[in-house]
Protein backbone atom coordinates (compact mmCIF):
# COMPACT_ATOMS: atom_id res chain seq x y z
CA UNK A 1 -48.67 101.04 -163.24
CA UNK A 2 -49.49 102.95 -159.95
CA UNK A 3 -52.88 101.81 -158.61
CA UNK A 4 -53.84 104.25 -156.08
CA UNK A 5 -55.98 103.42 -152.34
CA UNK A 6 -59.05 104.17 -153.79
CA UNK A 7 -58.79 102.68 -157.29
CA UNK A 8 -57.48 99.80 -155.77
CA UNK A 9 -60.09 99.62 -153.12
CA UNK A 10 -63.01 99.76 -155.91
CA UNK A 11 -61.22 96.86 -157.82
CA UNK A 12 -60.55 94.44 -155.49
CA UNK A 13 -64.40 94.68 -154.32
CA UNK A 14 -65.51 94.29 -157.86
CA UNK A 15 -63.71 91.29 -158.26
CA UNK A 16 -65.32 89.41 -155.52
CA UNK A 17 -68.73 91.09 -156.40
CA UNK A 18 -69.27 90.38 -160.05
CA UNK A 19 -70.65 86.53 -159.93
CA UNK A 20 -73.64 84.71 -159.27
CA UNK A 21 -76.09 87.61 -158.40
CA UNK A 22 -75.44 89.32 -162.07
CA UNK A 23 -75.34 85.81 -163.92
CA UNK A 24 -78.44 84.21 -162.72
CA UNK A 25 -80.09 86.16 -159.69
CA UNK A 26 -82.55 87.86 -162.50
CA UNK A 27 -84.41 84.67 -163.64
CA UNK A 28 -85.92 84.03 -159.82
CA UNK A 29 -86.14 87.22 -159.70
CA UNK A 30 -88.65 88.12 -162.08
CA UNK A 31 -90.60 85.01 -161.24
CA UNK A 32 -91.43 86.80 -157.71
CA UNK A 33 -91.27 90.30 -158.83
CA UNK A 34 -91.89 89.92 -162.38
CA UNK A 35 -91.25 93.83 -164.09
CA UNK A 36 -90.47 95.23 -160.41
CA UNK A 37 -86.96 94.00 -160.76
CA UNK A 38 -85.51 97.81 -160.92
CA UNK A 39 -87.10 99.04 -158.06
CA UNK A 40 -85.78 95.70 -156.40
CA UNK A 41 -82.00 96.47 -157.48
CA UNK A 42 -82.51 99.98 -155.90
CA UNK A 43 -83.75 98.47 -152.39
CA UNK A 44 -81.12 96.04 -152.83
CA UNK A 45 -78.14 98.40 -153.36
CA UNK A 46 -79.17 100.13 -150.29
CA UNK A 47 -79.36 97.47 -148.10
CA UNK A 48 -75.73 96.59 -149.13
CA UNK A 49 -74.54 99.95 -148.49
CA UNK A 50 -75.55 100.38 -145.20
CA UNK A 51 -74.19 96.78 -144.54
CA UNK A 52 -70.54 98.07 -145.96
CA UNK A 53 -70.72 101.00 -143.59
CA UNK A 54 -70.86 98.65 -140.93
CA UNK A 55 -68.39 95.96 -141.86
CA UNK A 56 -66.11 99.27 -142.31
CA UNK A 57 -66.83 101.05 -138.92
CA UNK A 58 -66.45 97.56 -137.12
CA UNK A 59 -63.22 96.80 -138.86
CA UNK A 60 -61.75 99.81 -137.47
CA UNK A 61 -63.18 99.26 -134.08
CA UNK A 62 -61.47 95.39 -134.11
CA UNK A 63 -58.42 96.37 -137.09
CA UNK A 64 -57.87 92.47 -135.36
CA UNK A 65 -60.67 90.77 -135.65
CA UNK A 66 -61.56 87.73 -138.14
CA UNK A 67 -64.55 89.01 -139.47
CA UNK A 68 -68.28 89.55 -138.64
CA UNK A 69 -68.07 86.40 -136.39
CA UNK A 70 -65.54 88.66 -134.05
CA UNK A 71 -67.73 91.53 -134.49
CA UNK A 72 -70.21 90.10 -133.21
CA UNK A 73 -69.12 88.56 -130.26
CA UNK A 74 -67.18 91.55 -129.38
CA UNK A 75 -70.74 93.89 -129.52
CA UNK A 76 -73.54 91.38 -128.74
CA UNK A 77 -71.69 88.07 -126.80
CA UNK A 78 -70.96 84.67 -127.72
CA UNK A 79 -74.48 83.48 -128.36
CA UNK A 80 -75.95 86.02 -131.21
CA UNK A 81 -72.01 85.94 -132.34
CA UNK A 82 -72.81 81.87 -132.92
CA UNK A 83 -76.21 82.68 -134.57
CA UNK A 84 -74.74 85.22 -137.04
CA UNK A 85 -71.63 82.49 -137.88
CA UNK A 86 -73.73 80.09 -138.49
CA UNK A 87 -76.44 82.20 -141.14
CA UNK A 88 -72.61 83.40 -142.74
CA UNK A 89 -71.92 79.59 -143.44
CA UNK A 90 -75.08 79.13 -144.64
CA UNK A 91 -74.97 82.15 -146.63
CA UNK A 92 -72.05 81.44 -148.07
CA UNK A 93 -72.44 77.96 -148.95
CA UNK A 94 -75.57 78.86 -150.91
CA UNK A 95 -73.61 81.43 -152.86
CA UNK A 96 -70.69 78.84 -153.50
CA UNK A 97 -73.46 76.43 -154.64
CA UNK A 98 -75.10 78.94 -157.36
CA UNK A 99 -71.47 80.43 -158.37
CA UNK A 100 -70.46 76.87 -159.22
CA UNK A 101 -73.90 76.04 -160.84
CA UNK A 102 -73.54 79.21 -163.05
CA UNK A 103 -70.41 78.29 -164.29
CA UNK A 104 -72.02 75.16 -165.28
CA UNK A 105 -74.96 76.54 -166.78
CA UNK A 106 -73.03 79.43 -168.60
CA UNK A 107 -69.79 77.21 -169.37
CA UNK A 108 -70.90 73.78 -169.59
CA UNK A 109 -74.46 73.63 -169.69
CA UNK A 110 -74.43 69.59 -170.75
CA UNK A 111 -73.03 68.59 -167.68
CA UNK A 112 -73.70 71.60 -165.23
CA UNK A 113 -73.04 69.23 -162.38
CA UNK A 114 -69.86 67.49 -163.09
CA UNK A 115 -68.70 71.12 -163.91
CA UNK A 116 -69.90 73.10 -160.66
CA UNK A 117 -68.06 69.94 -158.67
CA UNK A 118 -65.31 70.79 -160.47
CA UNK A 119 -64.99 74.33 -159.88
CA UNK A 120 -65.31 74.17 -156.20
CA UNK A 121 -62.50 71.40 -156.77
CA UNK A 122 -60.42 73.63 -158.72
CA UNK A 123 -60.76 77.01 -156.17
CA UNK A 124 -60.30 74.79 -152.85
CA UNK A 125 -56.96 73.85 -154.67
CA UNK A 126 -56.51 77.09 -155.11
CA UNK A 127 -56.61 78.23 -151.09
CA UNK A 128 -54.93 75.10 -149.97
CA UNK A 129 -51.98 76.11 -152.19
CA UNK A 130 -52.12 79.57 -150.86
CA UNK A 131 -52.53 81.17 -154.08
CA UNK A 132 -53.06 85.03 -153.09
CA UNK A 133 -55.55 87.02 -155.26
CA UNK A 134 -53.81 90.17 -156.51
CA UNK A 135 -54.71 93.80 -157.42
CA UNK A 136 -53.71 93.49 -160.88
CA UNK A 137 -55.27 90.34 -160.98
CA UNK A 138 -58.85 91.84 -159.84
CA UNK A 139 -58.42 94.46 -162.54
CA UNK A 140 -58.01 91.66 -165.18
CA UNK A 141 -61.35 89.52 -164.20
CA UNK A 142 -63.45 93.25 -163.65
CA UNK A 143 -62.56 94.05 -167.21
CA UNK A 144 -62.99 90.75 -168.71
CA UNK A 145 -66.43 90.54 -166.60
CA UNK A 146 -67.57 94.35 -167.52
CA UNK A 147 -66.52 93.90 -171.24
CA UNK A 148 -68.92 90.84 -171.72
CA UNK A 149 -71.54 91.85 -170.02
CA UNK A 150 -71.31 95.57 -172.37
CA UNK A 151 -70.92 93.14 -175.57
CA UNK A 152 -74.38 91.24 -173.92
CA UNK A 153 -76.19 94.72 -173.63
CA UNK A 154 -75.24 95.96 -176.65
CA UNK A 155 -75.91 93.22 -178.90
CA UNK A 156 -79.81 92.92 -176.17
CA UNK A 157 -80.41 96.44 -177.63
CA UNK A 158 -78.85 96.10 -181.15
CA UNK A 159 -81.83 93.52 -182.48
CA UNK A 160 -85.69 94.27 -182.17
CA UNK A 161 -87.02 91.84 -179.63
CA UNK A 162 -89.56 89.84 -180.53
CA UNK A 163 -93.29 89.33 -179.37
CA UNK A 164 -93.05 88.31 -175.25
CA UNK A 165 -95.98 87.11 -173.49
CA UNK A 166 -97.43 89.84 -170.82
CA UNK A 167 -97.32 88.88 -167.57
CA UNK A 168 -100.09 90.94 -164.82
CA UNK A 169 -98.92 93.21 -162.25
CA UNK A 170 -99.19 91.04 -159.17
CA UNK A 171 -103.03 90.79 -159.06
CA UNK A 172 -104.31 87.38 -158.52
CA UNK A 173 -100.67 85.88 -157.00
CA UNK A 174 -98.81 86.38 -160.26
CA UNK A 175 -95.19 88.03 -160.31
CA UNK A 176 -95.34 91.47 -159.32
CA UNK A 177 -95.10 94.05 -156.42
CA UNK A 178 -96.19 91.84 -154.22
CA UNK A 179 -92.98 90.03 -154.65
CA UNK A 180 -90.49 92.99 -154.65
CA UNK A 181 -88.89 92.02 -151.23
CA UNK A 182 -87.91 88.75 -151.89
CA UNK A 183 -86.98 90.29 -155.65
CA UNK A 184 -84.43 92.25 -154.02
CA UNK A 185 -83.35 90.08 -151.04
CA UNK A 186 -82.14 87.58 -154.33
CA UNK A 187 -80.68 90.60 -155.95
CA UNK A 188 -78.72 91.31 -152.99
CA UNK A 189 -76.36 88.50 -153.86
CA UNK A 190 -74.78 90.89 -156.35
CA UNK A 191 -73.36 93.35 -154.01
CA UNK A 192 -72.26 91.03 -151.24
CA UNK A 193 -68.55 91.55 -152.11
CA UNK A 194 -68.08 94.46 -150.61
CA UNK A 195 -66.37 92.74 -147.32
CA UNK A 196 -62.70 92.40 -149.65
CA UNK A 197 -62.08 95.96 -148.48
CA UNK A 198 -64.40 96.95 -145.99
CA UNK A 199 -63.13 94.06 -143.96
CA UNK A 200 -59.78 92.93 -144.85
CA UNK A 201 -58.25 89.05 -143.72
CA UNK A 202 -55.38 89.42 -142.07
CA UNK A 203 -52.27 89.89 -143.97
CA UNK A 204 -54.34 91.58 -146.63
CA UNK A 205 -54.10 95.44 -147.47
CA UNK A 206 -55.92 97.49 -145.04
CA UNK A 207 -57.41 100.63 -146.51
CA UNK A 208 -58.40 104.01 -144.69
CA UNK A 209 -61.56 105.36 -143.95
CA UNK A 210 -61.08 108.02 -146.49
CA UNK A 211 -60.16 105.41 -149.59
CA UNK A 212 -63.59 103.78 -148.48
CA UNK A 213 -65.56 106.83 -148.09
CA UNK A 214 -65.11 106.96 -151.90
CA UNK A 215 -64.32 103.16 -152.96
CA UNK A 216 -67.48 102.11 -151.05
CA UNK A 217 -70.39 103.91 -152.64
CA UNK A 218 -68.24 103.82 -156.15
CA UNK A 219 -68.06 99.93 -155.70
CA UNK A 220 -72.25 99.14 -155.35
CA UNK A 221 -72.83 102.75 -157.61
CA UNK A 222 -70.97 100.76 -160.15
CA UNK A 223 -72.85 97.24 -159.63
CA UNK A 224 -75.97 99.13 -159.67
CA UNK A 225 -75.09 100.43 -163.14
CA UNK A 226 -73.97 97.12 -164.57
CA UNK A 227 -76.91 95.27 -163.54
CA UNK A 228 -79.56 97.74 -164.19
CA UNK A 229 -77.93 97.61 -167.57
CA UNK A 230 -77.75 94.03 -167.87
CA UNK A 231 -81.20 93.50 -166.28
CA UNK A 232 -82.87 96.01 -168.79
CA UNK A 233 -81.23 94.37 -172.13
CA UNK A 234 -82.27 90.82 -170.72
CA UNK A 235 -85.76 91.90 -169.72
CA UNK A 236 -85.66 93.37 -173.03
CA UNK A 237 -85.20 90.05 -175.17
CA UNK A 238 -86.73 87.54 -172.69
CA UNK A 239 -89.72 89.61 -171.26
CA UNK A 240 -90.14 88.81 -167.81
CA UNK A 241 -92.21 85.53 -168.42
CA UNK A 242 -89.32 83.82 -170.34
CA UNK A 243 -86.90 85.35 -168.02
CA UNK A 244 -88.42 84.04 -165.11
CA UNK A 245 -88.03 80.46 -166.54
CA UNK A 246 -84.55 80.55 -168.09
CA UNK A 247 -81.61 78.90 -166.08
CA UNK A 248 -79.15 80.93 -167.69
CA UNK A 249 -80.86 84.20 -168.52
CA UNK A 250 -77.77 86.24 -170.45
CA UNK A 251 -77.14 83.14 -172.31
CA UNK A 252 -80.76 82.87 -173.27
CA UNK A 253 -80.97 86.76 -174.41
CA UNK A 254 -77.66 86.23 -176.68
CA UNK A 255 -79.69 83.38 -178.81
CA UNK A 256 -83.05 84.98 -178.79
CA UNK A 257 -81.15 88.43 -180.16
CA UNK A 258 -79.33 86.25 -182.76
CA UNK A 259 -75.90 86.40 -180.98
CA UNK A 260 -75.03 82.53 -181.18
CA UNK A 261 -71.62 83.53 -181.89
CA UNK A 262 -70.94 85.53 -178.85
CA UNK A 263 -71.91 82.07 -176.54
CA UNK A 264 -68.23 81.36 -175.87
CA UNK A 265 -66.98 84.66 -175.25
CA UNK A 266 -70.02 84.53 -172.95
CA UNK A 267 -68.71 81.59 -171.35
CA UNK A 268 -65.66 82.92 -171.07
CA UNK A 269 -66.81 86.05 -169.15
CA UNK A 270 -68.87 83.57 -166.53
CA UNK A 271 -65.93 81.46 -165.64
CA UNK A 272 -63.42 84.30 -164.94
CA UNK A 273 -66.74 85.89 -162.78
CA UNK A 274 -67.39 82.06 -160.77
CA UNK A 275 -63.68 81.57 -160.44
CA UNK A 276 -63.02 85.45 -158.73
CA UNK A 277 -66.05 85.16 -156.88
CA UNK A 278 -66.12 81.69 -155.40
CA UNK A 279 -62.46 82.62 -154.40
CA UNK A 280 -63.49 84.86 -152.14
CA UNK A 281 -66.43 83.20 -150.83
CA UNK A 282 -64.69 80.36 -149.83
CA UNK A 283 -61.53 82.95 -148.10
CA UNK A 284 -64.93 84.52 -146.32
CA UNK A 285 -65.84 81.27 -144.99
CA UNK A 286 -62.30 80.66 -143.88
CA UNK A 287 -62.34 83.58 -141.93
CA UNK A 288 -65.61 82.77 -139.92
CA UNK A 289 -63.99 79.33 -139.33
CA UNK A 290 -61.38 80.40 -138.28
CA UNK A 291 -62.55 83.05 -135.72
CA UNK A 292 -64.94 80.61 -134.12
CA UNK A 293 -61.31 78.06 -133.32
CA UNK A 294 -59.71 81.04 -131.63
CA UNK A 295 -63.14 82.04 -129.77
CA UNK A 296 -63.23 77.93 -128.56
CA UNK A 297 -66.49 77.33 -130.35
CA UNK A 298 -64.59 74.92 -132.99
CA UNK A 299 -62.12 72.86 -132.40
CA UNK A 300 -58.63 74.63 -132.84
CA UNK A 301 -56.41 72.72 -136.01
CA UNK A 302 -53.40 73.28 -137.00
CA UNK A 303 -53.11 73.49 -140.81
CA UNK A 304 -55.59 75.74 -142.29
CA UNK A 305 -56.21 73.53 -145.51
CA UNK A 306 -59.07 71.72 -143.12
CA UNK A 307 -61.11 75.03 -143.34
CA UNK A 308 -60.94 75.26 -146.89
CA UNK A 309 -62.13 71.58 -146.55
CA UNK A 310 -64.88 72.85 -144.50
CA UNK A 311 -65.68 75.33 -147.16
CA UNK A 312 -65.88 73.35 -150.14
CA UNK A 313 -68.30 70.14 -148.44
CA UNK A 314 -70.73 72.68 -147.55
CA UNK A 315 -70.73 74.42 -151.37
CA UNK A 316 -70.79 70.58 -152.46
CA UNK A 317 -73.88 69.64 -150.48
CA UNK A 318 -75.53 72.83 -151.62
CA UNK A 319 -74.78 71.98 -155.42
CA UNK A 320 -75.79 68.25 -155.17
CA UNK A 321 -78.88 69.28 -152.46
CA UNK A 322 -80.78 72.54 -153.97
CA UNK A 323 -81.20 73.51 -157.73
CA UNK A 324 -79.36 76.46 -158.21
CA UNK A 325 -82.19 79.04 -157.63
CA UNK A 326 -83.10 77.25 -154.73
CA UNK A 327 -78.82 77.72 -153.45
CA UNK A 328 -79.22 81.09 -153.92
CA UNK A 329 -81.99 82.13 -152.39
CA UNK A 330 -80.81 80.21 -149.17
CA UNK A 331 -77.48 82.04 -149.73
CA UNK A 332 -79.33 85.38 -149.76
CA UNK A 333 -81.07 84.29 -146.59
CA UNK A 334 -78.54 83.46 -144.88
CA UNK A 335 -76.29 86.63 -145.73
CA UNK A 336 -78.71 88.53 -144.93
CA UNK A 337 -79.61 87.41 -141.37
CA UNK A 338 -76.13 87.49 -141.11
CA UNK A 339 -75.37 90.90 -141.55
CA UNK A 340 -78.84 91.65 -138.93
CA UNK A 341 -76.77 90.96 -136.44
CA UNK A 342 -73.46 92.62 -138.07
CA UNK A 343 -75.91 96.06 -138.35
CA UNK A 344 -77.33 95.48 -134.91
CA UNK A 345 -73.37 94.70 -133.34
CA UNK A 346 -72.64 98.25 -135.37
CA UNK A 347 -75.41 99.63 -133.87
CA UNK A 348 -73.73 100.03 -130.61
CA UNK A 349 -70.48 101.16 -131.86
CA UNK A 350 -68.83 103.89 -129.55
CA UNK A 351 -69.55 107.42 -130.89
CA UNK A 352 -65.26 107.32 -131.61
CA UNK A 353 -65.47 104.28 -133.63
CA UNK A 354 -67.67 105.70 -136.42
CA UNK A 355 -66.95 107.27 -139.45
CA UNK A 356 -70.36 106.56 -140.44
CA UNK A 357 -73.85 107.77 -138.76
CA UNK A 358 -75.57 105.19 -136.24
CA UNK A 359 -78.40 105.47 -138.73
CA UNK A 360 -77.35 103.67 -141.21
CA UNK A 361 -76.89 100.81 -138.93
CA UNK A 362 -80.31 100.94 -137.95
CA UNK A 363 -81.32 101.32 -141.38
CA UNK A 364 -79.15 98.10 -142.63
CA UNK A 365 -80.48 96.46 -139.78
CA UNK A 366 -84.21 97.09 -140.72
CA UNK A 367 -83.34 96.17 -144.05
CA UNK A 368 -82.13 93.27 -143.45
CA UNK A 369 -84.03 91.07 -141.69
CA UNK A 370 -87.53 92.41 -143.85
CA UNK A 371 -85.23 91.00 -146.75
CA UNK A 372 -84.27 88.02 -145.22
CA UNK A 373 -87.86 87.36 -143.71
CA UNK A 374 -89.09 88.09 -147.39
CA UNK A 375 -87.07 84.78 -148.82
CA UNK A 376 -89.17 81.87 -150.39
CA UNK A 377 -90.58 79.67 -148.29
CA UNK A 378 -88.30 76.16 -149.37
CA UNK A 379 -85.67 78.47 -149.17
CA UNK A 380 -86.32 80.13 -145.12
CA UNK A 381 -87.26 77.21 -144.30
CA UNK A 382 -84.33 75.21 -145.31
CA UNK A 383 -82.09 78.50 -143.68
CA UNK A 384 -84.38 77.90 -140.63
CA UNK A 385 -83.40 74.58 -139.93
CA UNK A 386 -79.87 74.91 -140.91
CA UNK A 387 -79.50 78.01 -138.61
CA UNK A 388 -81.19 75.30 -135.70
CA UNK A 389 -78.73 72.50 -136.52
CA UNK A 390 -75.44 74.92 -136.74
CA UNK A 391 -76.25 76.42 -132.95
CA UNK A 392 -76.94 73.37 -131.53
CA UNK A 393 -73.83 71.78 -133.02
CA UNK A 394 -71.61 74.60 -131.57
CA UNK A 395 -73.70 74.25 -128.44
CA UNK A 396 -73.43 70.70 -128.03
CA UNK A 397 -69.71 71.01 -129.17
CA UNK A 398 -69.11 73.60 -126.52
CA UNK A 399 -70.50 71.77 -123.55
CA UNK A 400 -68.02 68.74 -124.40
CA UNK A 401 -64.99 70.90 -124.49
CA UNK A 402 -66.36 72.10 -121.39
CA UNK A 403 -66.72 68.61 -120.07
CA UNK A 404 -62.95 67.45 -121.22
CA UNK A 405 -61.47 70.63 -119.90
CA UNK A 406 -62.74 69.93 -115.91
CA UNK A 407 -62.04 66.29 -116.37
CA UNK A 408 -57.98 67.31 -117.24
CA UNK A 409 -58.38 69.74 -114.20
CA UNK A 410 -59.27 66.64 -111.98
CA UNK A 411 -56.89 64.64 -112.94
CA UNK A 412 -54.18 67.12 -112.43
């Protein structure tokens, strides 16, 4: 079978797209927004379009590059391109954490732990071994992750809900509009996936501003869809009070709509999402690693397992560290400061770089930091301090290779 640029372009960003943010990013959700979770997806799925216009537009500026780190520094200079590294780590440890705890929620909900450990065991294996991710492989894990989550909506609207407490509309501090930023900037976890085509590792397939003129708004159109669909049938069963308490909100709506039976094939559907997804989280965090070697602000190694290492401690910490709401909301944070400075190095793209307006640099700019700024307050604060500790690790780590490298020039 023939898969063309574009098709291939919208699979391969579903597959790395389709995880934690569809899974579980509803239940905090609706405890800060409470019914304002639509309007939330919308904001959401603009934010993360304007942020794949710029990941695209710099990609072609840098075709080189290893990632937003590179971006960054090329655009802004070393010390906003350290900044930005640092909230991707963060970012993407926090996602790593709440893929692996869905799997354990969703898959093994007795021992959610033991089982998140075990996935991040599992995909790390995976990267050392330099297992590649395929096309055709993508297109298997989209279905199998699109079919389940159709079964879940249809079986949500097959059954008449039963009786759900009301919640208010925000007045008085409860869940409501008030909360609709941080609602989205949560909710932004499900489009994050986007960088598998907009900006390709090296070695991977590089596709042309025309495929991604089409793949890109078909690739979040599509998430939109699913989890507006998925997000009404839950909401429909749970109501947003139960919703905002349930750790694993599609597994929750199956019971309550009498669909027991489907829990496995639920399961099923969660592990092949975690397992895609975490994959590329962790090659994401590769690629920041391993742009901040070449740039000197890590040490330069020489088997590439050791970033893959890297990769998996810091989704460890974040499983053992945070409850799983907690991981993801730091992991939206931290993406989205992230790409504040990716929008802001796009910004100042020359006119022949673009194939996309200036404004919607701007815009994703905006966008993102009122999303990040809009995170809970455990969760910017623990972002906050890990942002602090990451620059002044590079800093400090900078100086000393600074320090070694004039004390080898006196001696010689």
């Amino acid at each position: 079978m023939t898969v063309t640029p574009r098709a291939g372009a919208v699979v391969l960003a579903l597959g790395a797209t389709l995880g934690a943010g569809v899974f579980t990013g509803f239940a905090p959700a609706a405890a800060l927004a409470g019914p304002w979770l639509i309007p939330g997806l919308v904001l959401a799925a603009v934010t993360a379009l304007c942020c794949a216009f710029s990941t695209a537009d710099q990609h072609r500026a840098y075709p080189d590059a290893p990632g937003g780190y590179a971006y960054i520094r090329n655009q802004l200079g070393p010390w906003p391109a350290r900044i930005g590294a640092s909230a991707h780590l963060v970012g993407r440890a926090g996602i790593a954490a709440a893929l692996a705890g869905m799997f354990g929620a969703y898959v093994v909900p007795e021992y959610r732990v033991a089982a998140a450990l075990g996935l991040i065991v599992v995909v790390t294996a995976l990267g050392v071994a330099g297992f590649e991710w395929s096309a055709r492989l993508s297109m298997a894990a989209v279905g199998v992750v699109v079919g389940v989550l159709a079964l879940v909506v249809l079986v949500c609207f097959s059954v008449a809900p039963p009786e759900n407490p009301v919640v208010g509309d925000g007045v008085g501090g409860g869940p409501g509009f008030d909360g609709l930023m941080g609602a989205s900037l949560l909710l932004f976890t499900a489009f994050v996936g986007f960088e598998r085509v907009t900006a390709p590792q090296r070695g991977d397939r590089v596709f042309s501003a025309r495929a991604l003129h089409f793949a890109v708004p078909v690739v979040i159109g599509v998430v939109l869809v699913v989890c507006i669909a998925v997000c009404v049938a839950v909401l429909r069963q749970l109501g947003p009070a139960r919703l905002a308490l349930s750790p694993a909100p599609l597994r929750d709506a199956l019971i309550v709509a009498d669909g027991r039976w489907l829990l496995p094939v639920l399961g099923f559907g969660a592990a092949v999402a975690a397992v895609s997804s975490l994959y590329f989280v962790f090659a994401s965090s590769r690629r920041t690693l391993v742009g901040m070697a070449e740039a000197g602000d890590l040490p330069a190694v020489r088997s590439s397992w050791a970033f893959e290492v890297v990769s998996a401690l810091l989704a460890v910490v974040g499983v053992v560290a945070l409850p799983p709401s907690t991981a993801l909301a730091v992991g939206a944070c931290g993406t989205a400061f992230y790409y504040g400075f990716t929008n802001a190095s796009a910004r100042v793209l020359l006119q022949e770089d673009r194939t996309w307006p200036m404004r919607t640099a701007c815009l994703g700019l905006g966008l993102s930091v009122l999303l990040a700024m809009s995170a809970p307050a455990d969760a910017l604060v623990i972002t906050g301090v890990v942002l602090a500790l990451g620059v002044g690790v590079l800093a400090l780590g900078r100086g000393l290779g600074r320090v070694r490298q004039a004390a080898r020039e006196a001696v010689r």
